[in-house]
N, C-alpha and C. Protein backbone atom coordinates (compact mmCIF):
# COMPACT_ATOMS: atom_id res chain seq x y z
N UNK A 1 -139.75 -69.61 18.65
CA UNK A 1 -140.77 -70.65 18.72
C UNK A 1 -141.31 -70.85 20.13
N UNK A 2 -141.29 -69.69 21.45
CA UNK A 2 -141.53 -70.23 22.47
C UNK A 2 -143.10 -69.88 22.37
N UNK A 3 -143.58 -70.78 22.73
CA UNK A 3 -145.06 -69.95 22.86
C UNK A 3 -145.57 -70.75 24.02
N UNK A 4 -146.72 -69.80 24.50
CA UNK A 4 -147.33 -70.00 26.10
C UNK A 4 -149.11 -70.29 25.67
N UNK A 5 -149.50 -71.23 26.81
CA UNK A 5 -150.69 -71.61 26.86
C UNK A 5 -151.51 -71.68 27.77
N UNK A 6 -152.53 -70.55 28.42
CA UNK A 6 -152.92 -70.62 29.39
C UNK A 6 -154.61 -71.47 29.73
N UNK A 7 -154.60 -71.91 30.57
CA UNK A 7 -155.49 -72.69 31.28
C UNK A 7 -155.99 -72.37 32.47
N UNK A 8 -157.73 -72.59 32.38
CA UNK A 8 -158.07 -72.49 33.99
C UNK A 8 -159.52 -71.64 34.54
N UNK A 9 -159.10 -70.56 33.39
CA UNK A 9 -160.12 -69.88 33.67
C UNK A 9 -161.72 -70.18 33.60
N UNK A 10 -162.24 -69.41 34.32
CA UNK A 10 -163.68 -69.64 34.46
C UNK A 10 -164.62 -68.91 34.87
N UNK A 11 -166.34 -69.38 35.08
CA UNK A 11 -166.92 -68.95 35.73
C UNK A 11 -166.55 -68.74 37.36
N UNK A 12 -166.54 -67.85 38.28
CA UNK A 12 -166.56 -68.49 39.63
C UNK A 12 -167.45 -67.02 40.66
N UNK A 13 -167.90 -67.55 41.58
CA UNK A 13 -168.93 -66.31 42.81
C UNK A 13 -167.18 -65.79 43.49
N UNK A 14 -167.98 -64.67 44.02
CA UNK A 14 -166.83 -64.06 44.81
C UNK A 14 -166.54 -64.26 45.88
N UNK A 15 -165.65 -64.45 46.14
CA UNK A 15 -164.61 -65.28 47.56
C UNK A 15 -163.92 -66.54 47.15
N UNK A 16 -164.39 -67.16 45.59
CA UNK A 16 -163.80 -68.57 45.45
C UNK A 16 -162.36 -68.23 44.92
N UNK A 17 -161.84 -69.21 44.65
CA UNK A 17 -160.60 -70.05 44.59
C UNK A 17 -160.39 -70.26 43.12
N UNK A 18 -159.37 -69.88 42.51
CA UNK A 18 -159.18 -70.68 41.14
C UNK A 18 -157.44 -70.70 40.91
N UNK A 19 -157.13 -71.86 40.08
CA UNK A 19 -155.86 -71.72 40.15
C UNK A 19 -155.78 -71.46 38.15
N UNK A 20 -154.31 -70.74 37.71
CA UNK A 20 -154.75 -70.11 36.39
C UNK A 20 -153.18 -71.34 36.05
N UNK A 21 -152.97 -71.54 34.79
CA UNK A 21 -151.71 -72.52 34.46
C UNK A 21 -151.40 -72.41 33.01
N UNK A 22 -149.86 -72.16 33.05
CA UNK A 22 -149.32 -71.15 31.48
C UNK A 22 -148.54 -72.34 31.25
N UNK A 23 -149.19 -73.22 30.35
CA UNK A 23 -147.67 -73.98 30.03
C UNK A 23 -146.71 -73.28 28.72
N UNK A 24 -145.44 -73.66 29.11
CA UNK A 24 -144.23 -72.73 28.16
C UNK A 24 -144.04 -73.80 27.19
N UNK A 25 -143.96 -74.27 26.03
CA UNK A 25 -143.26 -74.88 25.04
C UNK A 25 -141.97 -73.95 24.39
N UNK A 26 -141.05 -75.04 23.55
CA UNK A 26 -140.04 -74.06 22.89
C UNK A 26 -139.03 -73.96 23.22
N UNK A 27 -139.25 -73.84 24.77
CA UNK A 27 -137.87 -73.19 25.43
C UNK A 27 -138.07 -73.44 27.17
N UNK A 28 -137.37 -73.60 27.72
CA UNK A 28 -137.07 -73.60 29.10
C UNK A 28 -137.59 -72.27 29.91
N UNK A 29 -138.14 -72.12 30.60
CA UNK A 29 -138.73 -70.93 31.75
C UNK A 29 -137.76 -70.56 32.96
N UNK A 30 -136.98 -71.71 33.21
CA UNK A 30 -136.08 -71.24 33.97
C UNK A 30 -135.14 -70.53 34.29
N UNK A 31 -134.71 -69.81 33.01
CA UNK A 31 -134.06 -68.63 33.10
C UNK A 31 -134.10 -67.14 32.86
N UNK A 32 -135.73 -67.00 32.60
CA UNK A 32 -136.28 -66.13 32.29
C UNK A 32 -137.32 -65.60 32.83
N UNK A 33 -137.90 -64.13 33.16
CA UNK A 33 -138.86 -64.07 34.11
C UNK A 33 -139.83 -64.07 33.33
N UNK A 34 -141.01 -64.25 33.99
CA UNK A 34 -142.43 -64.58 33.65
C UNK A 34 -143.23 -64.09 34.52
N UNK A 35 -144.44 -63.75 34.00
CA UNK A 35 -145.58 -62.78 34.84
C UNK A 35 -147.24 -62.87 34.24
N UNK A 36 -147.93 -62.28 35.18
CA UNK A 36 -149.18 -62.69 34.47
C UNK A 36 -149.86 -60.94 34.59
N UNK A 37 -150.66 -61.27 33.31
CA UNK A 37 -151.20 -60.25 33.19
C UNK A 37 -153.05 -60.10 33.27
N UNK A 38 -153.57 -59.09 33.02
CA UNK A 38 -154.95 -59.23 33.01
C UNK A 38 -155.70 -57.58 32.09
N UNK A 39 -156.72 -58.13 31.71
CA UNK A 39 -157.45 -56.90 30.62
C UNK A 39 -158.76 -56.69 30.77
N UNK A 40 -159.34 -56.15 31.16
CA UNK A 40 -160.78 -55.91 31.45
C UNK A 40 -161.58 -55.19 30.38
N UNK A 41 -162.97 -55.51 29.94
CA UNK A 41 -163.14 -54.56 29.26
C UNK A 41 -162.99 -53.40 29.25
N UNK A 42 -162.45 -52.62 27.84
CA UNK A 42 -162.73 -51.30 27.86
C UNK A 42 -161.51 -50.79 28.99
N UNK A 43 -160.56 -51.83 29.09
CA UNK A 43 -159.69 -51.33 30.20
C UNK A 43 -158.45 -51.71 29.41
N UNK A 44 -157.03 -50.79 29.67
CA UNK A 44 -155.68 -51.47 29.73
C UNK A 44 -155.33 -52.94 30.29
N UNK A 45 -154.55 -53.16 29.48
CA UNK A 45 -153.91 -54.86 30.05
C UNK A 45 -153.20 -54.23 31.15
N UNK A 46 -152.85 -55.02 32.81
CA UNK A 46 -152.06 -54.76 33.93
C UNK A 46 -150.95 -55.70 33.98
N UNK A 47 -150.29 -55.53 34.95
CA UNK A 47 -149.73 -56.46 35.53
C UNK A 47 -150.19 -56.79 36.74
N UNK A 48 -150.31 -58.57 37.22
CA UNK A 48 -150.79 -58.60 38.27
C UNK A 48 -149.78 -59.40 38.95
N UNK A 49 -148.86 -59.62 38.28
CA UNK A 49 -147.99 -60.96 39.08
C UNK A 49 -146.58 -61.37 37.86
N UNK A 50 -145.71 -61.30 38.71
CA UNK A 50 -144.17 -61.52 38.08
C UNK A 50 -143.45 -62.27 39.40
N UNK A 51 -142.70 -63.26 38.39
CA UNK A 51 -141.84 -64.22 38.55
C UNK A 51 -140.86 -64.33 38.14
N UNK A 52 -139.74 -63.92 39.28
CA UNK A 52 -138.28 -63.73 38.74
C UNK A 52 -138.10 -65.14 38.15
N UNK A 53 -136.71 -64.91 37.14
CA UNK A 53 -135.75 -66.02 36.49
C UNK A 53 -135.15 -67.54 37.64
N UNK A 54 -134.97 -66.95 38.84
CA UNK A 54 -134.06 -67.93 39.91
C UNK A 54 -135.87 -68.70 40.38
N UNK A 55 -136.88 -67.74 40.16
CA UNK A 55 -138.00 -68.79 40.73
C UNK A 55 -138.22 -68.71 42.08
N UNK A 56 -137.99 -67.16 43.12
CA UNK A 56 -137.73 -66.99 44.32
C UNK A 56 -138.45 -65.63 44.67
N UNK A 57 -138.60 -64.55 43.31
CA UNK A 57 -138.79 -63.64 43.95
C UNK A 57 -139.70 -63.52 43.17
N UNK A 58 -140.75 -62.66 43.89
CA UNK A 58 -142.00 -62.03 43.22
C UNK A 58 -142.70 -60.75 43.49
N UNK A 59 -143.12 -60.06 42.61
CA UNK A 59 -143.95 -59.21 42.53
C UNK A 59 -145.13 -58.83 42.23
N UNK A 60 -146.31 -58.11 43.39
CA UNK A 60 -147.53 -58.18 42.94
C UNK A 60 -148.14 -56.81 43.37
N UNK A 61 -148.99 -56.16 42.30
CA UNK A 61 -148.90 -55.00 42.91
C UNK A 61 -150.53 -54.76 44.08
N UNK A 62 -151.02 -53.46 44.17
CA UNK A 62 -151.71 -53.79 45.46
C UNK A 62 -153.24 -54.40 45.74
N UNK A 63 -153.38 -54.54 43.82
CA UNK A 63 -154.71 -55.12 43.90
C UNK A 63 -154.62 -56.46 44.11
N UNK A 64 -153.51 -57.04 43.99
CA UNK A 64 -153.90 -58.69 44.26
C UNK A 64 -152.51 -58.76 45.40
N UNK A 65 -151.75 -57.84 45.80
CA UNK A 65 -150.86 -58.64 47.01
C UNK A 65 -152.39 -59.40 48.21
N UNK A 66 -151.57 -60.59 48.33
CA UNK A 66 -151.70 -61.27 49.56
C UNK A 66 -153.38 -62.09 49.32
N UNK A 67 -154.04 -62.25 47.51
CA UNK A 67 -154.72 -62.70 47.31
C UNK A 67 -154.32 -63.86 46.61
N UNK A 68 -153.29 -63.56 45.43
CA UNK A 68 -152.78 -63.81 44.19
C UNK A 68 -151.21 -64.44 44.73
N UNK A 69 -150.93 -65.72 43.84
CA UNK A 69 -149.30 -66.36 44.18
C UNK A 69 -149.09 -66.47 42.85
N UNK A 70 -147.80 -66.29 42.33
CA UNK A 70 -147.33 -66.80 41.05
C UNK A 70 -146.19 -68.02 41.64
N UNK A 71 -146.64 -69.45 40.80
CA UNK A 71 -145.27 -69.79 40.97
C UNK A 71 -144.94 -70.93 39.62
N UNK A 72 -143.96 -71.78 40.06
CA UNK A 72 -144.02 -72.32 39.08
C UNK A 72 -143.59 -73.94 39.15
N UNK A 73 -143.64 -74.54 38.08
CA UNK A 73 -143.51 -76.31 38.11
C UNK A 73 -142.19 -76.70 37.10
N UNK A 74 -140.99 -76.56 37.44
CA UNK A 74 -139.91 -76.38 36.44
C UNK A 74 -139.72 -77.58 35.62
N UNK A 75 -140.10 -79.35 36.16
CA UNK A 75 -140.15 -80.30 35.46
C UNK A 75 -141.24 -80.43 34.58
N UNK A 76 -142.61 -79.75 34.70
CA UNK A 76 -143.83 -79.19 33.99
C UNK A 76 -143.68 -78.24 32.58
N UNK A 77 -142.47 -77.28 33.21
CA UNK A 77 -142.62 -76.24 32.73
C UNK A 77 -143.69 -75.60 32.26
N UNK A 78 -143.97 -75.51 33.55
CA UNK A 78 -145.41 -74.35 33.41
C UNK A 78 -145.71 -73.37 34.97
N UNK A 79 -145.80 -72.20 34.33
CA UNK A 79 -146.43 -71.51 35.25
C UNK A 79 -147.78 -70.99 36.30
N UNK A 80 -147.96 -70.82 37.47
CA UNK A 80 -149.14 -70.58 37.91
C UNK A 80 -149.41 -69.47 38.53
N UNK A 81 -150.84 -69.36 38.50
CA UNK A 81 -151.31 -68.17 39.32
C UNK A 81 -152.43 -68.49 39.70
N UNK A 82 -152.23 -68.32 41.44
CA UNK A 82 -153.24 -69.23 42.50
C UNK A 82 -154.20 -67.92 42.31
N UNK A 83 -155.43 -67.65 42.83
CA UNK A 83 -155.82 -66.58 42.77
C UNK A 83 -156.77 -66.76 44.02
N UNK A 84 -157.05 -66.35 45.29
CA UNK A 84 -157.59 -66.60 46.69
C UNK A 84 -158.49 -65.34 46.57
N UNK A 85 -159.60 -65.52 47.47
CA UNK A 85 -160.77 -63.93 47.70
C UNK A 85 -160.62 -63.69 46.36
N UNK A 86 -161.44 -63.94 45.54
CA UNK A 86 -161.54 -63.19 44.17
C UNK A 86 -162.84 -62.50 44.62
N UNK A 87 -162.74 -61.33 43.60
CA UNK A 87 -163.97 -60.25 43.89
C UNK A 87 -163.92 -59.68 41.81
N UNK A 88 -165.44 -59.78 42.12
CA UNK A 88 -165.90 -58.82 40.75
C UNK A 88 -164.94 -58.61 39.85
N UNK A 89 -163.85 -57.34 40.79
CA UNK A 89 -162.99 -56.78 39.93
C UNK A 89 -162.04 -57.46 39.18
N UNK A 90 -161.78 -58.75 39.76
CA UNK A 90 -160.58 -59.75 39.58
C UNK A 90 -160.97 -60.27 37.92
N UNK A 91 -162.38 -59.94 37.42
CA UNK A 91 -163.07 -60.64 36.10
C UNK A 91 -161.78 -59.81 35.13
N UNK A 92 -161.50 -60.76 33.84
CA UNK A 92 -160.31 -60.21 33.04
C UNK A 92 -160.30 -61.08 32.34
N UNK A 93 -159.74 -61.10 31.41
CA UNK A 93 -158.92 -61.73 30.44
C UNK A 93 -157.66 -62.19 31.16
N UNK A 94 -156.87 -63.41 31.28
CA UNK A 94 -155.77 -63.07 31.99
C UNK A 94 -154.83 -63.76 31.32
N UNK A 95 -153.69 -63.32 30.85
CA UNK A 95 -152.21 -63.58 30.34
C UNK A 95 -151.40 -63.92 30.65
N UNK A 96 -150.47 -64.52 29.94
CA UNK A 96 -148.92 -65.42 30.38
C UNK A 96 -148.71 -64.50 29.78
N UNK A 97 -146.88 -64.20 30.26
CA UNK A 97 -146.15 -63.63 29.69
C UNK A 97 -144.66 -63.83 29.65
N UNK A 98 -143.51 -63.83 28.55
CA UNK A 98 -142.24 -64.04 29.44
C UNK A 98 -141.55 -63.23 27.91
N UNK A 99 -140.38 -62.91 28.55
CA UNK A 99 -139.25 -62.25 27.21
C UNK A 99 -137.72 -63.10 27.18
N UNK A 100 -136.97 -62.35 26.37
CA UNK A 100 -135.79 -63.39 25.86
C UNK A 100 -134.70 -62.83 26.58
N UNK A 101 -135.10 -62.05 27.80
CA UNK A 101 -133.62 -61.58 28.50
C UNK A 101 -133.17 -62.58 29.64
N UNK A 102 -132.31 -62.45 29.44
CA UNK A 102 -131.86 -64.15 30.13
C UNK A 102 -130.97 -63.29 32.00
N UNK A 103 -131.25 -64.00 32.80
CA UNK A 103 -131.24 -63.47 33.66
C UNK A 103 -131.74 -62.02 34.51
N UNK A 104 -132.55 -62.09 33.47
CA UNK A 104 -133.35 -60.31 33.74
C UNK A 104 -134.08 -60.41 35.22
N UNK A 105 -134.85 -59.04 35.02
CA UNK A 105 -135.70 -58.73 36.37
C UNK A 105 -136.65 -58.61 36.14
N UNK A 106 -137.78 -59.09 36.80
CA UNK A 106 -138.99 -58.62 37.06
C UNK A 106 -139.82 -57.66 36.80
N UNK A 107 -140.27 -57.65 35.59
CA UNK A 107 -140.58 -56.42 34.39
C UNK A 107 -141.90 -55.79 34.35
N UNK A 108 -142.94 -54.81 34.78
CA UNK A 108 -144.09 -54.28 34.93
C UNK A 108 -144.79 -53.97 33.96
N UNK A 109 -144.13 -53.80 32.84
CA UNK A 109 -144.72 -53.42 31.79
C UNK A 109 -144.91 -54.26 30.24
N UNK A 110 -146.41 -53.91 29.62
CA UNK A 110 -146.49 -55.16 28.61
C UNK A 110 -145.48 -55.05 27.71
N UNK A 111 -144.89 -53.88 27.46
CA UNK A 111 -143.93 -53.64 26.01
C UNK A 111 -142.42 -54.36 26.73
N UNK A 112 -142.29 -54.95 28.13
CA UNK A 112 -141.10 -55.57 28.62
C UNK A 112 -141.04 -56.99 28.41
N UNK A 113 -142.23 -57.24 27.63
CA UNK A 113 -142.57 -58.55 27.01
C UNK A 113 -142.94 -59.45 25.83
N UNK A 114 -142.39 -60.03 24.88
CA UNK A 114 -142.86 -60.67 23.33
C UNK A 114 -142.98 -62.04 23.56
N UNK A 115 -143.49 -62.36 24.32
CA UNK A 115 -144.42 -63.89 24.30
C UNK A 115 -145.49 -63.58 25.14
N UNK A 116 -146.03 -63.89 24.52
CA UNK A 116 -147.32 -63.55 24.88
C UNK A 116 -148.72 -64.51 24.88
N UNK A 117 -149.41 -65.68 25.81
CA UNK A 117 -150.24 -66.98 25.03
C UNK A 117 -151.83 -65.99 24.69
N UNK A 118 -152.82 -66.68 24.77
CA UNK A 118 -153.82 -66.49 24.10
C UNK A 118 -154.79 -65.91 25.29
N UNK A 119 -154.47 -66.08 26.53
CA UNK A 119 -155.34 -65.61 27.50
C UNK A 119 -156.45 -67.01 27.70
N UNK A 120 -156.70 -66.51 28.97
CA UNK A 120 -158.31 -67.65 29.28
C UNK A 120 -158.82 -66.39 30.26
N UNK A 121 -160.70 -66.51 30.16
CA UNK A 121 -161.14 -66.01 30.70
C UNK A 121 -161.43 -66.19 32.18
N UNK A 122 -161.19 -65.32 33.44
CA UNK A 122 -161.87 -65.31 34.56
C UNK A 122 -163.37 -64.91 34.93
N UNK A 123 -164.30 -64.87 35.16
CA UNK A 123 -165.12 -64.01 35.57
C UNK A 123 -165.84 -64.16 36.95
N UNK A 124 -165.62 -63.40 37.73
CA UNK A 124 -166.04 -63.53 38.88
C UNK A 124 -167.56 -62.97 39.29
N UNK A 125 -168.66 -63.72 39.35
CA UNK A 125 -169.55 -63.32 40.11
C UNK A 125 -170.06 -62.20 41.23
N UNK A 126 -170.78 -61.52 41.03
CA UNK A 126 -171.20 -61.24 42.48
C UNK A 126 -171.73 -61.79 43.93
């Protein structure tokens, strides 16, 4: 019964600011990692951002290091993804994600994941 709900997305020009927000029902987030994903048309879903179980470590790979933060609100229980310098490419579909391995690691791939929310759209301007 855990299911995820993401919020946030939008229109925005390139260089702005948006923050993206997964709330978790069901179940607790805190012991499980969580990550965000994204799908472009006509493109594979990625990974753009994972959030270990302890809530400390993260991974992002090189299209959004040092643009993109994942973190999270544990009395909320909900997750975020800040997103800084957005450009064109950043436009997606973008996804919550988390699985049922309990103390796991930081997982890259979509099949390392069965919760899955509904997505909200980004689209970034030129």
């Amino acid at each position: 019964q855990v299911r995820l709900l993401e919020s946030g997305g939008e229109l925005v020009q390139a260089g702005d600011s948006l923050r993206l927000s997964c709330a978790v029902s069901g179940r607790t987030l805190t012991y499980y990692t969580t990550a965000w994903f994204r799908q472009a048309p006509g493109k594979e879903r990625e990974f753009v951002a994972g959030l270990s179980w302890t809530g400390r470590s993260t991974y992002y790979p090189d299209s959004v290091k040092g643009r993109f933060t994942i973190s999270r609100d544990n009395a909320e229980n909900t997750v975020y993804l800040q997103m800084n310098s957005l450009k064109p490419e950043d436009t997606a579909i973008y996804y919550c994600a988390t699985n049922d391995v309990r103390h796991g690691t930081i997982q890259l791939g979509i099949f390392d994941y069965n919760h899955w929310g509904q997505g909200t759209q980004v689209t970034v301007s030129s």
